[in-house]
N, C-alpha and C. Protein backbone atom coordinates (compact mmCIF):
# COMPACT_ATOMS: atom_id res chain seq x y z
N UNK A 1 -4.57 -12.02 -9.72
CA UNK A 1 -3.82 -11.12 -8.88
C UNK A 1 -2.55 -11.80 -8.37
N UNK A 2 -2.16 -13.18 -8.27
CA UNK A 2 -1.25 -13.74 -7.63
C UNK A 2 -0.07 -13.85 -8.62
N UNK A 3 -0.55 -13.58 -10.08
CA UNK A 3 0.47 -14.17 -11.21
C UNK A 3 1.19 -12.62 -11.25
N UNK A 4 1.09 -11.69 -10.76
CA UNK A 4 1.20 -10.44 -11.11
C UNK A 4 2.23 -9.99 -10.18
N UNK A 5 3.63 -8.79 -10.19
CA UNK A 5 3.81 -8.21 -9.57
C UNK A 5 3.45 -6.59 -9.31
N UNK A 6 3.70 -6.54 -8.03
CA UNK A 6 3.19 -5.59 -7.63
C UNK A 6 4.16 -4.89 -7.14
N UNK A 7 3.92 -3.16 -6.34
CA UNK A 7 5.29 -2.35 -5.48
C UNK A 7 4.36 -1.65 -5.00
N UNK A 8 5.10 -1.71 -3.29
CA UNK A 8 4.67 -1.65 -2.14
C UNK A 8 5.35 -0.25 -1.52
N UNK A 9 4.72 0.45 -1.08
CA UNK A 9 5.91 1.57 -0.57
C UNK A 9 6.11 1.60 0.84
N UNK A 10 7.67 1.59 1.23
CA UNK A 10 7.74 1.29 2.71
C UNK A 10 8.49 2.56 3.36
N UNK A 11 8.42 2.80 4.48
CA UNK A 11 8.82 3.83 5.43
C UNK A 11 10.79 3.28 5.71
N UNK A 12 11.58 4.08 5.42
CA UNK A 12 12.85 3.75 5.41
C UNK A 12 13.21 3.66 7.03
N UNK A 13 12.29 4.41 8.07
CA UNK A 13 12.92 4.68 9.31
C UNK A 13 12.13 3.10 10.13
N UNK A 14 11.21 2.63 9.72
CA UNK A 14 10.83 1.56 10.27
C UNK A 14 10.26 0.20 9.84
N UNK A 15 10.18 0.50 8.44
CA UNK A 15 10.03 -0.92 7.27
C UNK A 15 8.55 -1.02 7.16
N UNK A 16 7.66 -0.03 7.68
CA UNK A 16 6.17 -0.25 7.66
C UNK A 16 5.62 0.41 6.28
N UNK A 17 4.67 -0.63 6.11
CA UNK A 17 3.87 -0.16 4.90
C UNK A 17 2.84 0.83 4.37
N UNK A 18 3.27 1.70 3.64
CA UNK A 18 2.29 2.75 3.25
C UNK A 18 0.74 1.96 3.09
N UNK A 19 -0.29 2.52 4.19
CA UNK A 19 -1.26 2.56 4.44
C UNK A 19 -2.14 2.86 3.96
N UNK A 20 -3.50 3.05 3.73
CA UNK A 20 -5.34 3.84 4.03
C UNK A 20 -5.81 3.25 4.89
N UNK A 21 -6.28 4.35 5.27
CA UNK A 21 -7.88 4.12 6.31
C UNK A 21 -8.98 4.88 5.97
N UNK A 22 -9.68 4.03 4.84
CA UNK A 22 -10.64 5.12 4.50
C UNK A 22 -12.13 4.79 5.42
N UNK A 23 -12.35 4.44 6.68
CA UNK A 23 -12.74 4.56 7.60
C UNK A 23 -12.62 5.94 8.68
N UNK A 24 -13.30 7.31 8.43
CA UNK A 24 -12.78 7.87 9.48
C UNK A 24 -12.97 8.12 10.62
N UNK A 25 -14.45 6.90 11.34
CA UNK A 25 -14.70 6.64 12.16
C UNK A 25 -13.93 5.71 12.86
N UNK A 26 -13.36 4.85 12.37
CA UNK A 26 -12.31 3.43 13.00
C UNK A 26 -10.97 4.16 13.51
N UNK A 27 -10.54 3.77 14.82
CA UNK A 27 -9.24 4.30 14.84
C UNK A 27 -8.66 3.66 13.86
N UNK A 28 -7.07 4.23 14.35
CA UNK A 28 -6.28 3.93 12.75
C UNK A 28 -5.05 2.97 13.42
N UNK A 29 -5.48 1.44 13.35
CA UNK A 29 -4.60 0.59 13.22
C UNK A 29 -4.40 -0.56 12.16
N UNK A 30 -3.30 -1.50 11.98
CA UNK A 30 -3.29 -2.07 11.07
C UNK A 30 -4.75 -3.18 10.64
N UNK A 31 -5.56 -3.24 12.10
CA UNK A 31 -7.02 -4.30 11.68
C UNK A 31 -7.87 -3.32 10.77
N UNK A 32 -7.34 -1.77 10.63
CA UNK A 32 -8.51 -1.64 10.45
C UNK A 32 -8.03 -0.38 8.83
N UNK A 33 -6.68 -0.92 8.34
CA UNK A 33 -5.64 0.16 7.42
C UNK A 33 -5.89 -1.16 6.14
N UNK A 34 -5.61 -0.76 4.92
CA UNK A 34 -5.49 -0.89 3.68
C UNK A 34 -4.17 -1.04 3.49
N UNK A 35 -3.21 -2.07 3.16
CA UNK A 35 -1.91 -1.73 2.46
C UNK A 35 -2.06 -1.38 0.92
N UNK A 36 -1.48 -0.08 0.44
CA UNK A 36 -1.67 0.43 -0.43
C UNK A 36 -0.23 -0.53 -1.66
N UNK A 37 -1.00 -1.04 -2.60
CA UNK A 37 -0.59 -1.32 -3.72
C UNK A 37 -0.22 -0.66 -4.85
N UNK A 38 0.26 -1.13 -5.90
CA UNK A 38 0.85 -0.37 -7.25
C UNK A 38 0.82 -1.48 -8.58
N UNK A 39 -0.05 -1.28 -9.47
CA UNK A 39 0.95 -2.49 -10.40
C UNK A 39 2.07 -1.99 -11.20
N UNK A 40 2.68 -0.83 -10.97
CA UNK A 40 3.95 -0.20 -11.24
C UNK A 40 4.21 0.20 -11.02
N UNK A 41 6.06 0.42 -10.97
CA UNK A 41 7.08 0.40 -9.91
C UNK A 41 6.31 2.61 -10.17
N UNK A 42 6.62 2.72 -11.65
CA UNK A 42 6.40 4.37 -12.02
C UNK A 42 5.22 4.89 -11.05
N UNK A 43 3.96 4.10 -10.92
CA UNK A 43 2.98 4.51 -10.59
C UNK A 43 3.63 5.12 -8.99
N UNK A 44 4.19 3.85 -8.68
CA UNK A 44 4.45 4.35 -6.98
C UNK A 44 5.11 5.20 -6.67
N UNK A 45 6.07 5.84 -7.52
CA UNK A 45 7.17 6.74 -7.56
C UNK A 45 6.16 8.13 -7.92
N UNK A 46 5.54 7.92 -9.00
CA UNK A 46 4.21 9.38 -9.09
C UNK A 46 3.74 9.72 -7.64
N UNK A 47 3.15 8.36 -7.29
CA UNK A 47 2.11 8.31 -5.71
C UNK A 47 3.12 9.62 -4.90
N UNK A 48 4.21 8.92 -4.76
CA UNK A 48 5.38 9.76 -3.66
C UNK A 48 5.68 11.01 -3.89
N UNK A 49 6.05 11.36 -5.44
CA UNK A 49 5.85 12.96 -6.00
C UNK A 49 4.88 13.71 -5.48
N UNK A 50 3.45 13.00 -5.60
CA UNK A 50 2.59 13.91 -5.42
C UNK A 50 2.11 13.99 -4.57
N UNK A 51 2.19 13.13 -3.43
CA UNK A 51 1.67 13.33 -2.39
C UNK A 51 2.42 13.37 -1.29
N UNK A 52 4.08 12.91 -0.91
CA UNK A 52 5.00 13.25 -0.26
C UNK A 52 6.25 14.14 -0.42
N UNK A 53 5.60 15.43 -1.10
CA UNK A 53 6.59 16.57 -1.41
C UNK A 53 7.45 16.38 -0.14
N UNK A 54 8.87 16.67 -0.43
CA UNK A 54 9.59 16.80 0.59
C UNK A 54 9.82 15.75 1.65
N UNK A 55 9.43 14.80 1.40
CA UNK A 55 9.59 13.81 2.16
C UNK A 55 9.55 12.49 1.43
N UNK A 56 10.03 12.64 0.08
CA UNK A 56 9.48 10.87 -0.21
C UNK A 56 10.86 10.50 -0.23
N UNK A 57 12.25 11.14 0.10
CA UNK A 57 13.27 10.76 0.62
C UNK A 57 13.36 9.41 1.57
N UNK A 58 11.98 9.66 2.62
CA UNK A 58 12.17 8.68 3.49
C UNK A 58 11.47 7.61 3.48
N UNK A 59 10.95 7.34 1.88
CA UNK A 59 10.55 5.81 1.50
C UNK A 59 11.01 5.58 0.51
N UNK A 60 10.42 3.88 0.51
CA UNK A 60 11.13 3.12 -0.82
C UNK A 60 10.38 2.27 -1.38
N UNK A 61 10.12 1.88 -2.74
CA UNK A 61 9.54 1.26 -3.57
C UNK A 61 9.76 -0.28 -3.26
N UNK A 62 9.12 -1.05 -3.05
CA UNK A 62 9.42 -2.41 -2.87
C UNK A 62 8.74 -3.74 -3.73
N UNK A 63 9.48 -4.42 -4.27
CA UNK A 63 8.60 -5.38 -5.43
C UNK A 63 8.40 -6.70 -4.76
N UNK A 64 7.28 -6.72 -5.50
CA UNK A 64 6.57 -7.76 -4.17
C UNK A 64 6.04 -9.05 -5.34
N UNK A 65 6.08 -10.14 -5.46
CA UNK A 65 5.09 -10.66 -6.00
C UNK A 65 3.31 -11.32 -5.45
N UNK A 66 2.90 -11.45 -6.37
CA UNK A 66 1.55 -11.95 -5.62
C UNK A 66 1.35 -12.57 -4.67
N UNK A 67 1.77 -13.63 -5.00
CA UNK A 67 2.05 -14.52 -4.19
C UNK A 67 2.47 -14.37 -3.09
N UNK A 68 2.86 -13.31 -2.31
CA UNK A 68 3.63 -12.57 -1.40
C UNK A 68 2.56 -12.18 -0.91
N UNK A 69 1.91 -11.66 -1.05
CA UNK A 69 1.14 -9.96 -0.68
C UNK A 69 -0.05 -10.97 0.83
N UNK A 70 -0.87 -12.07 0.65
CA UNK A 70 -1.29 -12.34 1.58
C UNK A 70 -0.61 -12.61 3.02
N UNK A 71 0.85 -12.61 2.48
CA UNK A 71 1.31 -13.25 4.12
C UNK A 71 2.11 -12.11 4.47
N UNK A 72 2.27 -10.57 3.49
CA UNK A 72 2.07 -9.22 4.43
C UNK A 72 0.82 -8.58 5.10
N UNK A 73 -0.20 -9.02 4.50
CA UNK A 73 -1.64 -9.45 5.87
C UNK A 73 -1.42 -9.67 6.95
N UNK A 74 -1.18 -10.93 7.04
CA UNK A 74 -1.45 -12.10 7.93
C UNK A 74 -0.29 -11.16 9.06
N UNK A 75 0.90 -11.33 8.25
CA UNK A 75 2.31 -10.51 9.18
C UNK A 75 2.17 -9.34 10.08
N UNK A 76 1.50 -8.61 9.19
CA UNK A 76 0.88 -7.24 9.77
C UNK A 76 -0.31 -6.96 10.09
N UNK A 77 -1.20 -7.73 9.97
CA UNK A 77 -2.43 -7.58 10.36
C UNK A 77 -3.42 -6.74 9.37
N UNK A 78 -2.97 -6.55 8.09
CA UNK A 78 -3.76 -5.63 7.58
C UNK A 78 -5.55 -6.05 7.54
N UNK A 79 -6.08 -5.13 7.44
CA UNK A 79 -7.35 -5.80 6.79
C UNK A 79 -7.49 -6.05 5.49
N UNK A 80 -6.83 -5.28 4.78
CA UNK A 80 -7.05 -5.68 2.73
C UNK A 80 -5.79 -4.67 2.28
N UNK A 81 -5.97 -5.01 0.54
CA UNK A 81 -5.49 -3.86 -0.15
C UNK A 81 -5.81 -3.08 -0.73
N UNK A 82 -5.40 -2.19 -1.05
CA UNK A 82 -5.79 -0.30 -1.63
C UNK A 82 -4.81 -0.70 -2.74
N UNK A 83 -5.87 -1.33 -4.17
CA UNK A 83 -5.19 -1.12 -5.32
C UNK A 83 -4.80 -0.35 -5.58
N UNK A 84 -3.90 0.54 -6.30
CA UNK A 84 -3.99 2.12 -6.62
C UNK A 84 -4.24 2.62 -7.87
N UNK A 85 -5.60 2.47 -8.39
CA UNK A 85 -5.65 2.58 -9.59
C UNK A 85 -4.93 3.85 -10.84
N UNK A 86 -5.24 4.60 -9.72
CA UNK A 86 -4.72 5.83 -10.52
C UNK A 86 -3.84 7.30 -9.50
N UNK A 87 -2.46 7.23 -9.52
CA UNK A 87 -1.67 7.66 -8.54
C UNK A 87 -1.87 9.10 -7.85
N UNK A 88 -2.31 9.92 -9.04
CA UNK A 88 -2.24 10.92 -8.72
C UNK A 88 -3.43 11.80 -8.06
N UNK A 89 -4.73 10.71 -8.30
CA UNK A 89 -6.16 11.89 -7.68
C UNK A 89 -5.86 11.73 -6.40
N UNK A 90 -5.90 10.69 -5.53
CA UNK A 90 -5.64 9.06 -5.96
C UNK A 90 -6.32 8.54 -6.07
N UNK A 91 -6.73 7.37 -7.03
CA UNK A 91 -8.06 6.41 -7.24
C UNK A 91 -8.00 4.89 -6.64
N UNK A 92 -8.24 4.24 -5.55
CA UNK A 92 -7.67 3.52 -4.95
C UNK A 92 -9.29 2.76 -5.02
N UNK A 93 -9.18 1.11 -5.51
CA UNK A 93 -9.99 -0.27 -4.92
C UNK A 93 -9.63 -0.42 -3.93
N UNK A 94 -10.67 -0.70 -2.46
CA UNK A 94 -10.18 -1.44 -1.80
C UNK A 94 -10.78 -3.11 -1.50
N UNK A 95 -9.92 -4.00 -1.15
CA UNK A 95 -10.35 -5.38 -1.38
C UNK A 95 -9.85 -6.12 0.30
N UNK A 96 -10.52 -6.57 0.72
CA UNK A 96 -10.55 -6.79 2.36
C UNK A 96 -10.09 -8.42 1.89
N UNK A 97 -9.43 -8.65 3.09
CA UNK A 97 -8.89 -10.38 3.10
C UNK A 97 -9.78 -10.91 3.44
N UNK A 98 -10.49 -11.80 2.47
CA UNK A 98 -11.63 -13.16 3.17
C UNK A 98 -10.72 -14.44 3.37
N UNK A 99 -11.45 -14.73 4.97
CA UNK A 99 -11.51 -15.57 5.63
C UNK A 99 -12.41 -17.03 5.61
């Protein structure tokens, strides 16, 4: 996973990272959200078609390498990532940061 890049989708009005919480008992903060992943740039651009009609104006695709992706954790507090396997159902792994 570290040799690999990845794209991240971010909110243009505040630089925050497209999320899950597939918890819908947990409130919804970053200890307890998924940063949602892509291993392509296309995939993430589908993600936004289909699920931010009319609004994917106000994000942006961001390339990240592996090597990267733990210390947007640590930065933000996520708990893990929401691979995205497949953009459009959406089919999402999720993988929690061990400690």
């Amino acid at each position: 996973m570290l040799s690999e890049t990845y794209y991240l989708i971010r909110t243009r009005s505040d630089g925050s990272y497209l999320a899950a919480y597939p918890n819908r008992d947990e409130a919804r903060s970053p200890q307890t959200g998924y940063v949602l992943v892509f291993r392509e740039h296309f995939d993430a651009l589908s993600y936004l078609n289909k699920h931010a009609v009319g609004v994917s104006d106000r994000f942006s695709v961001e390339t990240m390498p592996g090597t990267q992706l733990t210390k947007v954790l640590d930065r933000w507090g996520f708990k893990g990532f929401g691979v995205v396997e497949d953009p459009l159902l959406p089919r999402i792994e999720f993988m929690s940061k061990g400690k």
